[in-house]
Protein backbone atom coordinates (compact mmCIF):
# COMPACT_ATOMS: atom_id res chain seq x y z
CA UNK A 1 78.27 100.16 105.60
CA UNK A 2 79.41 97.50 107.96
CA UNK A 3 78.03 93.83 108.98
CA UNK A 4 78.44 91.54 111.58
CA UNK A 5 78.01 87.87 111.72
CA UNK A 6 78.69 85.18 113.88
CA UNK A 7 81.87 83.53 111.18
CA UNK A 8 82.89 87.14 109.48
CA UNK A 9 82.56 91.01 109.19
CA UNK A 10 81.56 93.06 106.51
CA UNK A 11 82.95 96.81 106.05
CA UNK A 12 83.15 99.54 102.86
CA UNK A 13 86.19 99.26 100.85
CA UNK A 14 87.47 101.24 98.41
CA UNK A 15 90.66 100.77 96.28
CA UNK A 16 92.63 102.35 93.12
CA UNK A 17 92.70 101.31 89.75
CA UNK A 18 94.77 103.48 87.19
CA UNK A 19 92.99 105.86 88.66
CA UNK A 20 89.55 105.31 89.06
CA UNK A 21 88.50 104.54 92.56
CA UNK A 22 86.63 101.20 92.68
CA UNK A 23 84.21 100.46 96.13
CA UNK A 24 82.92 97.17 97.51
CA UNK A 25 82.41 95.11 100.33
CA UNK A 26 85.12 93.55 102.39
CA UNK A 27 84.52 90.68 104.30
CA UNK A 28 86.60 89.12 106.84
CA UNK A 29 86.70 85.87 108.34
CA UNK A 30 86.23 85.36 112.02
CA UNK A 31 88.13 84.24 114.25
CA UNK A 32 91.39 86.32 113.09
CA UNK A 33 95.11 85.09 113.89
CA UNK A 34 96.09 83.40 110.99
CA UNK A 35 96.15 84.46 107.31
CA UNK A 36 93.07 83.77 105.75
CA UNK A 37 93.33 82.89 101.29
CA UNK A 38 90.94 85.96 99.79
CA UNK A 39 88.79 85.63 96.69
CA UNK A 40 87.78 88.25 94.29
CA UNK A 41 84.44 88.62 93.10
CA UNK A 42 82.63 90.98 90.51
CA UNK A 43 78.91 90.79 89.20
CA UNK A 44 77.41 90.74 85.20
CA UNK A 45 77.08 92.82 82.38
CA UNK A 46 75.24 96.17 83.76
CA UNK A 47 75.03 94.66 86.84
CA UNK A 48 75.41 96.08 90.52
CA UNK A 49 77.07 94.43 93.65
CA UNK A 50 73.75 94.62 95.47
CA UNK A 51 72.23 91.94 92.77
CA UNK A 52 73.10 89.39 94.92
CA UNK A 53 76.73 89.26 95.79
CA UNK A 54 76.21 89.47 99.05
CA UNK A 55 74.84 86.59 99.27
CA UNK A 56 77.83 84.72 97.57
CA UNK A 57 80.32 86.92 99.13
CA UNK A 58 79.06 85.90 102.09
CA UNK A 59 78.88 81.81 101.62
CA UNK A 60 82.80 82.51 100.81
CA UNK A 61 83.31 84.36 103.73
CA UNK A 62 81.60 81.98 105.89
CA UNK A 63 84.01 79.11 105.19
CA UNK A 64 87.08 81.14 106.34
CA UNK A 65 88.04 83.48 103.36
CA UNK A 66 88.54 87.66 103.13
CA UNK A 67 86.31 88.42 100.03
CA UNK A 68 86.85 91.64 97.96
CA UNK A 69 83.39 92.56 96.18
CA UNK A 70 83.16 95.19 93.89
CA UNK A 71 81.47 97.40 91.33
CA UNK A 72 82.77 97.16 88.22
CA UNK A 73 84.15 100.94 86.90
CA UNK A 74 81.00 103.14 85.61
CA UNK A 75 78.72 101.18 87.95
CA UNK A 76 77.28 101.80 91.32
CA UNK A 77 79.32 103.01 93.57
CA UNK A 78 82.51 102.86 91.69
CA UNK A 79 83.98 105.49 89.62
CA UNK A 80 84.31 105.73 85.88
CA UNK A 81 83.21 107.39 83.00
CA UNK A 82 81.53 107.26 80.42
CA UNK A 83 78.92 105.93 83.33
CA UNK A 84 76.90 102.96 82.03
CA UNK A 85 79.74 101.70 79.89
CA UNK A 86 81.30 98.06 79.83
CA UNK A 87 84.28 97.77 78.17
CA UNK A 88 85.45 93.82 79.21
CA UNK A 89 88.97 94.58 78.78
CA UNK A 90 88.87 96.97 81.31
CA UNK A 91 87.01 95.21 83.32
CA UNK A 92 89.88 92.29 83.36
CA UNK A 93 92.38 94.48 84.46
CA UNK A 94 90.19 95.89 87.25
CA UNK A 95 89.64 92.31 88.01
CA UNK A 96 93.78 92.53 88.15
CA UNK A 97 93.85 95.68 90.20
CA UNK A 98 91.65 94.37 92.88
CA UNK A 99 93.82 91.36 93.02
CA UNK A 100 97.03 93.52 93.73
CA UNK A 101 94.61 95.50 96.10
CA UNK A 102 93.40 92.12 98.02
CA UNK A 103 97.29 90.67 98.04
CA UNK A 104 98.15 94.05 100.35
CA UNK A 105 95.43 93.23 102.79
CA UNK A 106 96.05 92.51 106.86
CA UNK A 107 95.49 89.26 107.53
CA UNK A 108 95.43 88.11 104.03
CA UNK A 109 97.80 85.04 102.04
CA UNK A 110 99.11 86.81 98.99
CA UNK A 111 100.01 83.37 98.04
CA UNK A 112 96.36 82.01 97.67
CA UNK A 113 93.93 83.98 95.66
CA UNK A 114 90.57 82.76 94.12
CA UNK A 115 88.39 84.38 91.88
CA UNK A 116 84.76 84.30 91.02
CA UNK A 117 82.57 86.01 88.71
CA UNK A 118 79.58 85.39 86.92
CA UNK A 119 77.97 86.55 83.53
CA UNK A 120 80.33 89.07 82.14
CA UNK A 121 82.24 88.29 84.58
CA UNK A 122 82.10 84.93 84.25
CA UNK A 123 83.88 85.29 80.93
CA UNK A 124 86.50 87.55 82.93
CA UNK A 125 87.56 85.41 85.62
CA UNK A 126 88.54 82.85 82.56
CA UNK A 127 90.76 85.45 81.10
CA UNK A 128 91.97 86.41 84.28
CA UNK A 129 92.95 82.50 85.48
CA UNK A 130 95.01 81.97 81.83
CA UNK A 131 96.63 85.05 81.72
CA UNK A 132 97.52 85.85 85.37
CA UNK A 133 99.35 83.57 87.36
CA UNK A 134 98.63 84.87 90.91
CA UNK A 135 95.35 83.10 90.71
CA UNK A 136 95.18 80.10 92.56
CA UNK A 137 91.37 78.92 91.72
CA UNK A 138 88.75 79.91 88.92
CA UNK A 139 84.84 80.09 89.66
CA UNK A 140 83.14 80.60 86.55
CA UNK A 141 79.73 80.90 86.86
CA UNK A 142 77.26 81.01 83.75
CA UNK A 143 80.21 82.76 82.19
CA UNK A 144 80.04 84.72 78.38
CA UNK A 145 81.87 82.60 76.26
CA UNK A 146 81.72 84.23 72.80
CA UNK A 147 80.54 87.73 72.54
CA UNK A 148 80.12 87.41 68.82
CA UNK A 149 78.19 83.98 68.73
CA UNK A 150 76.04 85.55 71.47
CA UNK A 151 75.54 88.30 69.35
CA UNK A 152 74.18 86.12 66.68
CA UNK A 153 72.04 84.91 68.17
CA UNK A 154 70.11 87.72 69.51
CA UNK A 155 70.30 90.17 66.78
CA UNK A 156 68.30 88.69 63.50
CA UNK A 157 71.20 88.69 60.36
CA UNK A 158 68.90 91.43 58.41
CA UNK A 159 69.93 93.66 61.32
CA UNK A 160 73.51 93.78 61.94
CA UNK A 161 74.29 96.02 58.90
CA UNK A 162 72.26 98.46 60.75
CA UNK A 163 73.68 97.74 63.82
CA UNK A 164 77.31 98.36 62.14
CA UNK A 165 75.89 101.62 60.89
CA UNK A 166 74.94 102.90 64.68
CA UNK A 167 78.12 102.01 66.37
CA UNK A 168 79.62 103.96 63.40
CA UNK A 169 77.41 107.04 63.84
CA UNK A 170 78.50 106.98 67.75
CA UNK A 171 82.23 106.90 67.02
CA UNK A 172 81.76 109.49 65.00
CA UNK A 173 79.64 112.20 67.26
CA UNK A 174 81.88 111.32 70.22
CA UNK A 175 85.12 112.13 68.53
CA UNK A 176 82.83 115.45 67.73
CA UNK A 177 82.32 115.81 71.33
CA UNK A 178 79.24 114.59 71.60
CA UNK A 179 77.80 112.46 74.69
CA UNK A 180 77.81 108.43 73.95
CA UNK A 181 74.39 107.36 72.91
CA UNK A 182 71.99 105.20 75.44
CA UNK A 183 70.47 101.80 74.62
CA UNK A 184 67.78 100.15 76.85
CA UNK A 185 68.90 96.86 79.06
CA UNK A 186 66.10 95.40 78.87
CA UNK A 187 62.55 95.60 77.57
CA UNK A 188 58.94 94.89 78.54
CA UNK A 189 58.68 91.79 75.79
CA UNK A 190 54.64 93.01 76.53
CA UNK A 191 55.63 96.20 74.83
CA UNK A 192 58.09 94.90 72.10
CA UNK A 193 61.09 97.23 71.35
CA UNK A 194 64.73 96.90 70.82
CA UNK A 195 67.41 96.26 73.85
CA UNK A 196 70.66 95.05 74.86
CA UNK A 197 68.83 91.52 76.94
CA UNK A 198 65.17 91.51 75.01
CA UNK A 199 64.40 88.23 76.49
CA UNK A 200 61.59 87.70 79.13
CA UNK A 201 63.60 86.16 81.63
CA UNK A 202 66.24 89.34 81.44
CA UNK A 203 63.21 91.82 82.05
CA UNK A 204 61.98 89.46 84.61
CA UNK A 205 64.91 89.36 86.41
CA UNK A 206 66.62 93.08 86.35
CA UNK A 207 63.39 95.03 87.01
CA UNK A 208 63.53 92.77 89.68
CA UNK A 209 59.87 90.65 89.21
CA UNK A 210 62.05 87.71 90.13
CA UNK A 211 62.79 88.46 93.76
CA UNK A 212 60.44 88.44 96.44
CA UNK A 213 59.58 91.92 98.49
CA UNK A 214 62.06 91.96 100.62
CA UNK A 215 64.77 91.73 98.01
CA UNK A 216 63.08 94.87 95.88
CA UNK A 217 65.60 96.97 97.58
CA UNK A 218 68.25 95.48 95.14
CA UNK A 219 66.94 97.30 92.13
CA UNK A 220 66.20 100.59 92.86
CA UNK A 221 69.71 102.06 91.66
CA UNK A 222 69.75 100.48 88.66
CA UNK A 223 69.50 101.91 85.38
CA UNK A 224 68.07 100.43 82.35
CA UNK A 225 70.50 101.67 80.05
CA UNK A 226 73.97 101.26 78.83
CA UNK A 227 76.23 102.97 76.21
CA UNK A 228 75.68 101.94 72.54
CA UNK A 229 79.44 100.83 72.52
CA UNK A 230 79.22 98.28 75.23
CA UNK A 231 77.40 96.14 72.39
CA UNK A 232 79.95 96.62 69.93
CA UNK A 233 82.64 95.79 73.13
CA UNK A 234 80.93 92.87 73.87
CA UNK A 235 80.87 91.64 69.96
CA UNK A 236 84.21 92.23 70.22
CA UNK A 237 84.91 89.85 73.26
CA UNK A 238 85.97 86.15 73.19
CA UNK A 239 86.80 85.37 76.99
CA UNK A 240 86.17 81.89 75.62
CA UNK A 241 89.41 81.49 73.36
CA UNK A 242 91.69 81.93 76.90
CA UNK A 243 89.72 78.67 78.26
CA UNK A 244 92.98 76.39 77.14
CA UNK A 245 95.36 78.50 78.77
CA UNK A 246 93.48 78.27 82.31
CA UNK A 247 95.32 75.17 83.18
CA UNK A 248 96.36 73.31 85.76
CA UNK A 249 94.64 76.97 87.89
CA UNK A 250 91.76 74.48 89.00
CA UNK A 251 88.53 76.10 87.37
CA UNK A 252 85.02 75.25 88.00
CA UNK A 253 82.17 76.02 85.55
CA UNK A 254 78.34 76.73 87.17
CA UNK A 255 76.46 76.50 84.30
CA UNK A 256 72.37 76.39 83.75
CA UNK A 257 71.18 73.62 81.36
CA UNK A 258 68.91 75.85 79.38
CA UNK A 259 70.45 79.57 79.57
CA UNK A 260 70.06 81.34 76.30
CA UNK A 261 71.46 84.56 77.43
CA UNK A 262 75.07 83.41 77.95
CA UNK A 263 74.25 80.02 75.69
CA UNK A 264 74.42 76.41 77.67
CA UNK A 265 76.17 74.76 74.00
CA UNK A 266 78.71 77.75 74.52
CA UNK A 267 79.99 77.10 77.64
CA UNK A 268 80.04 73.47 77.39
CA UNK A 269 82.01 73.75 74.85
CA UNK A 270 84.57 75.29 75.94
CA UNK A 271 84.32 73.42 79.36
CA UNK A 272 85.13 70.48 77.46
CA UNK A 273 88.22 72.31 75.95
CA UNK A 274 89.42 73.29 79.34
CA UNK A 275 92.50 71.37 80.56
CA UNK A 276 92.11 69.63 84.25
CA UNK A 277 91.84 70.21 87.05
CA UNK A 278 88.37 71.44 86.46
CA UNK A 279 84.82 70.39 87.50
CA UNK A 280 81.30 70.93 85.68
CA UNK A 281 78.26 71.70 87.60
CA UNK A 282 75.38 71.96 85.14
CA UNK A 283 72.21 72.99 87.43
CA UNK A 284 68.94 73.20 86.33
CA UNK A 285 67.32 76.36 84.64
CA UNK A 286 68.38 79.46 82.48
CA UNK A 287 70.97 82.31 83.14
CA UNK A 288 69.12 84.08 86.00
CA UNK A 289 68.77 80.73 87.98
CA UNK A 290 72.06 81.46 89.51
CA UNK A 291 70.69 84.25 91.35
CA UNK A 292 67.18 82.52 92.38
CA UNK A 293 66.08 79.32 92.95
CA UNK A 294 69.90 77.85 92.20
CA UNK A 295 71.74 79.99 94.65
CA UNK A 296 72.25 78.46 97.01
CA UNK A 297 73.20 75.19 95.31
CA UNK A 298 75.91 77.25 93.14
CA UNK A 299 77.12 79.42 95.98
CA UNK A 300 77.77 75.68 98.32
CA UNK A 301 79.51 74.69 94.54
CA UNK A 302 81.71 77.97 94.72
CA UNK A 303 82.68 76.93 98.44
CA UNK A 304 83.50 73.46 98.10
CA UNK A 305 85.66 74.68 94.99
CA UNK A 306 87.45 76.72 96.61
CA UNK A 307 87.80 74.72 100.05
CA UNK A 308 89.25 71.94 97.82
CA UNK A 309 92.38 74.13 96.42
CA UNK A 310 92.73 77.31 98.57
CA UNK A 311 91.72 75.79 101.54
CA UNK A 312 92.22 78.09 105.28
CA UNK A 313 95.33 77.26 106.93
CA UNK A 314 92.90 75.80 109.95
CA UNK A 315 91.83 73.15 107.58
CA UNK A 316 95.33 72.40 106.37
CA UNK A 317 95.83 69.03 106.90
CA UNK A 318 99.22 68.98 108.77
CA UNK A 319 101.33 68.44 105.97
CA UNK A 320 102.14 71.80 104.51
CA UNK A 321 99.41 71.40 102.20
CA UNK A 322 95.90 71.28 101.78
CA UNK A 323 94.00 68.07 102.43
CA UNK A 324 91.94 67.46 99.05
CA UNK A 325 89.10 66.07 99.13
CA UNK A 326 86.65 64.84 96.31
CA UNK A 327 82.65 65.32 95.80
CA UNK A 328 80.31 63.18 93.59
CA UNK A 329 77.49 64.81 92.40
């Protein structure tokens, strides 16, 4: 698939990681020339490239960056088995992978890499800032914090011993040789039933009764189903407990002021434990607000974070450096 616009192009990439092949979009600034900083993006938990990231990708590429989006491994058009699973650890050294991937680009800056996720990856691209020092700027957008608060709070306490007892059961029939078991995404809250997101605005938003018609194509690969060990992965995930080791990698935090799927008290939190340079941008609405009504709002946020410390070469200042600038909200 390729793209033209009037400030970048848009072609099919497709790149190595430990040997899965991971595919995306890459998008290059125009005019060419010069080396243009690249930023690395990746979408949420059991979510696909097309939810969106385009539209992101595309603010960022707009402003004079390369952009490497991506399916996460098991997911769209990526490879990976078991399909449907998301294991967050691997999914932080894909993150890595497409860095290395992005660094050997034409017409990239090795030197100045961003990268943005949100959700899942949200959580990520916080693990990825403290632990590898490549990165040169952090978006984190309405990012997983604690995957065992989270937890808490959507699965009642007179449930998780049962819980416990299915993840068991699945470790044990797959070391059989049996196939992982399925759990449903999402649910109709009309119909009642257990799944991974039950709330309304998670049903609402992946079966795609958010977006108007001419976004419905966005939807129609998904699946509403993941493995019954990406919940005990994601119990098992604290992206938030890196937050402190971010800094000084300049990190900004997009976060919705009433989001109960990745909590709001969460990721304040650990914004406020977050050394500087860092910037807060709480926007009204929940956790699929981001990808609405607030889009636009968080993907000018994204820009003007990155602009400020990766900024392109044509809007160095003359110095050797980039020209900072500030923003008041």
């Amino acid at each position: 698939m390729t793209e033209e616009s009037a400030t970048y192009d848009r072609g099919d990439v497709e790149f190595d990681a430990e040997g899965a092949t991971l595919r995306g979009w890459l998008y290059r600034p125009k005019p060419g020339g010069s080396t243009a900083p690249v930023v690395v993006m990746a979408h949420g938990y059991n979510c696909l490239k097309e939810f969106y990231l385009d539209k992101y990708a595309a603010a960022v590429a707009s402003a004079g960056y390369a952009v490497v989006a991506y399916d996460h491994r098991n997911f769209g058009d990526s490879d990976g088995e078991p399909r449907q699973e998301l294991d967050p650890w691997v999914q932080v050294r894909d993150y890595r992978h497409a860095i290395t991937f992005a660094q050997t680009l034409d017409g990239v800056d090795p030197g100045r890499v961003g990268v943005w996720g949100s959700s899942y990856a949200g959580g990520h691209v916080i693990v990825v800032g403290a632990i590898d020092r490549r990165v040169g700027c952090v978006v984190s957008q309405v990012p997983t914090i604690s995957g065992w608060e989270s937890t808490l709070r959507r699965i009642p306490p007179q449930a998780l011993a049962g819980q416990r007892r299915a993840f068991d059961a699945d470790r044990l029939e797959r070391y059989r040789g049996g196939p992982p078991k399925m759990v449903p995404m999402v649910a109709d809250p009309a119909a009642g039933g257990a799944a991974s997101h039950a709330s309304p605005d998670a049903w609402e938003f992946f079966t795609g009764r958010m977006s108007p018609p001419e976004d419905q194509w966005r939807f129609r690969r998904w699946r509403n189903e993941i493995t019954l060990r990406s919940l005990e992965l994601f119990s098992e995930y604290e992206p938030g407990s890196f937050i402190e080791r971010v800094a000084p990698t300049p990190l900004l935090m997009l976060v919705g002021d009433s989001d109960t799927v990745t909590p709001t008290d969460l990721a304040l939190g650990a914004y406020n434990r977050a050394g500087e340079p860092k910037r807060l941008d709480l926007f009204p609405g929940g956790h699929f607000a981001a990808y609405t009504d607030q889009l636009d709002r968080a993907a000018r946020a994204a820009v003007d974070w990155f602009s400020q410390h990766l900024r392109p070469r044509a809007q160095d200042d003359g110095r050797g450096g980039p020209m900072i600038t500030t923003r008041t909200t």
